[in-house]
C-alpha atoms as a PDB file:
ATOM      1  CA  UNK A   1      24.994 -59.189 -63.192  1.00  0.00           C
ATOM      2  CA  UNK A   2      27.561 -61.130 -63.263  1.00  0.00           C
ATOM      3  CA  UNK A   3      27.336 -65.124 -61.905  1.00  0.00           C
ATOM      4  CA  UNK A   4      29.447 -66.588 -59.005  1.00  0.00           C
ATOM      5  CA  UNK A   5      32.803 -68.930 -60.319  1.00  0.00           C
ATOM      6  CA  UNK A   6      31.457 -72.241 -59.391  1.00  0.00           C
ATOM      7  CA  UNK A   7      33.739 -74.241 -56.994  1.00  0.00           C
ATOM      8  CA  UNK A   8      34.486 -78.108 -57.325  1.00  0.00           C
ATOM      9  CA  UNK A   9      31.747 -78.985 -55.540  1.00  0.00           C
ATOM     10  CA  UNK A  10      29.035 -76.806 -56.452  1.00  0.00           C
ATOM     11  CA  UNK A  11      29.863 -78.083 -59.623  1.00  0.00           C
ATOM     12  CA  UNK A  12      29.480 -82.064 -59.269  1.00  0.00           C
ATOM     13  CA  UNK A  13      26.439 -81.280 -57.522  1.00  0.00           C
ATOM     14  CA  UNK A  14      25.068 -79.268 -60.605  1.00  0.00           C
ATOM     15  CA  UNK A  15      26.382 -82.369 -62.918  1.00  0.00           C
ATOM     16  CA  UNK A  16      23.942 -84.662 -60.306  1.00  0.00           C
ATOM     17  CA  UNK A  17      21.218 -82.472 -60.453  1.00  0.00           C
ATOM     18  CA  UNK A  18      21.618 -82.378 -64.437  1.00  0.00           C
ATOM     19  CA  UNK A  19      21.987 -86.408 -64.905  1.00  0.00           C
ATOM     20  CA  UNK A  20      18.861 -86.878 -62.502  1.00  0.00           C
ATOM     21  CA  UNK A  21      16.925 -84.649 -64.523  1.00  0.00           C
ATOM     22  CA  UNK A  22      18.195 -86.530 -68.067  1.00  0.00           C
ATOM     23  CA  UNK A  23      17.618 -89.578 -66.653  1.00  0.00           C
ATOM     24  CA  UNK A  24      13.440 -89.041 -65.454  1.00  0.00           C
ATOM     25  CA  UNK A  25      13.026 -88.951 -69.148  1.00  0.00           C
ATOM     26  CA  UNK A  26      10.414 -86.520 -69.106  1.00  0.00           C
ATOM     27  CA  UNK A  27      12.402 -83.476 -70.892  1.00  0.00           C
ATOM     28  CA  UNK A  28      11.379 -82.597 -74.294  1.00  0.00           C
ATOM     29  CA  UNK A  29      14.280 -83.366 -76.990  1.00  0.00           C
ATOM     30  CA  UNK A  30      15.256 -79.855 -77.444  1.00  0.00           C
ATOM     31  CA  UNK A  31      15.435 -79.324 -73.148  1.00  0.00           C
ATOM     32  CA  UNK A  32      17.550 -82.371 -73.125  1.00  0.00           C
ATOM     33  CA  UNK A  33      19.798 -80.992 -75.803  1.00  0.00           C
ATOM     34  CA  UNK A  34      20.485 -77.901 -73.390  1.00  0.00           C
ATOM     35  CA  UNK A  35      21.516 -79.897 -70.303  1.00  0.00           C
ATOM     36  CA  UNK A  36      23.174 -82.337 -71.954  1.00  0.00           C
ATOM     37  CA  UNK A  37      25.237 -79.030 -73.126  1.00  0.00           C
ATOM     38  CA  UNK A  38      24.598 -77.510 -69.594  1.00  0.00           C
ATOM     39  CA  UNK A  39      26.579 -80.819 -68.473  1.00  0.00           C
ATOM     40  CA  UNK A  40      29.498 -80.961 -70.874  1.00  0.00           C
ATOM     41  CA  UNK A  41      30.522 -77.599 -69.885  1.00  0.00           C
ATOM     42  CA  UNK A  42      29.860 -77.941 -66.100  1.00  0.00           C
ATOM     43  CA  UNK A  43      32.342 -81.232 -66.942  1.00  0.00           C
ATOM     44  CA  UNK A  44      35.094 -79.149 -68.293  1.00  0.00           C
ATOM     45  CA  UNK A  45      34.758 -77.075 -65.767  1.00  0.00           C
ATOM     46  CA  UNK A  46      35.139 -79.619 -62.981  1.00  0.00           C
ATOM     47  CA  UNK A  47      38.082 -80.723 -65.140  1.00  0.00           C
ATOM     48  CA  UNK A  48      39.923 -77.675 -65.610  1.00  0.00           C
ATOM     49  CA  UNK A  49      39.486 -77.122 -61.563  1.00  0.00           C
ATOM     50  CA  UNK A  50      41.255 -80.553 -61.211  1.00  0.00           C
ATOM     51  CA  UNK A  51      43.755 -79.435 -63.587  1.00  0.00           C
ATOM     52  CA  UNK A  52      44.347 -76.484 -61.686  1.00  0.00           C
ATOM     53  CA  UNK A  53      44.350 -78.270 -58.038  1.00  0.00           C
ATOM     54  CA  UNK A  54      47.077 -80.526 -59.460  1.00  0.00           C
ATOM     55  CA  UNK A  55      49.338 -77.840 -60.687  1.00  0.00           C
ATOM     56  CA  UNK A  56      49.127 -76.314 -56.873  1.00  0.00           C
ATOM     57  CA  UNK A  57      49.625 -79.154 -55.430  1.00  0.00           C
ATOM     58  CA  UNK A  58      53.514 -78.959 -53.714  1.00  0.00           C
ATOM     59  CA  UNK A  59      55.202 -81.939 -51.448  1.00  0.00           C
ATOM     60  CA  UNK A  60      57.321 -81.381 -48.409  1.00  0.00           C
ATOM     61  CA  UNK A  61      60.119 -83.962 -47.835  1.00  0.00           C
ATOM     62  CA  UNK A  62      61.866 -84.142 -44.986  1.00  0.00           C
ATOM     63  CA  UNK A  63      65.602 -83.669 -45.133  1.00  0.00           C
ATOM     64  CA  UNK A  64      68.166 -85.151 -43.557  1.00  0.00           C
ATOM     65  CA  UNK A  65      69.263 -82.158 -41.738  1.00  0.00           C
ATOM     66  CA  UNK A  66      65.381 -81.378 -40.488  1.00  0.00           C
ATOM     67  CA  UNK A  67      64.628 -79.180 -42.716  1.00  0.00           C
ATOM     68  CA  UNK A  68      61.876 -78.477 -45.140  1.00  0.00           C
ATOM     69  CA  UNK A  69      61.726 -78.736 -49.037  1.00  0.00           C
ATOM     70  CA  UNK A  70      59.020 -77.562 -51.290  1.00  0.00           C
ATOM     71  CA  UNK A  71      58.689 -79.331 -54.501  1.00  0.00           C
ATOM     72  CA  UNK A  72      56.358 -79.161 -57.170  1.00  0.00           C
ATOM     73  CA  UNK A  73      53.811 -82.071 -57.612  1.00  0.00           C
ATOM     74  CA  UNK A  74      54.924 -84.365 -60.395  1.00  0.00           C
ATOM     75  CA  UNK A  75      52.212 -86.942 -61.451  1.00  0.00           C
ATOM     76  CA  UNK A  76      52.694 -90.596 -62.370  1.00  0.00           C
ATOM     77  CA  UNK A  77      52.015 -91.668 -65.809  1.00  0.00           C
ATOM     78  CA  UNK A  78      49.027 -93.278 -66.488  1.00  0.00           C
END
């Protein structure tokens, strides 16, 4: 079968659920291993939806004449 694409959210909330779990300190080394893995791709996942959301992301200025214009999101440097 295959699993559901995991949205933004359902994601962080997996990455809580994983850092709760690492943090009770009551895995075994081996199961902490796997979620620690577990949260480094559910992390590049969250990042790659960001990635994505910012390449969508358009801005509408107002012209003078009243109109409309769609331009591409252009981020600031860091």
């Amino acid at each position: 079968m295959e699993e559901k694409e995991m949205n933004f959210e359902e994601a962080i909330q997996e990455l809580e659920t994983i850092t709760r779990e690492l943090e009770k300190g009551d895995l075994s080394l081996d199961e902490s291993v796997k979620k620690f893995e577990k949260g480094m791709e559910v992390s590049k996942k969250c990042n790659e939806i960001l990635e994505n959301a910012e390449k969508r992301i358009t801005i509408l200025l107002k012209q003078e004449n009243e109109e409309y214009k769609e331009e591409n999101f252009v981020p600031e440097d860091k």
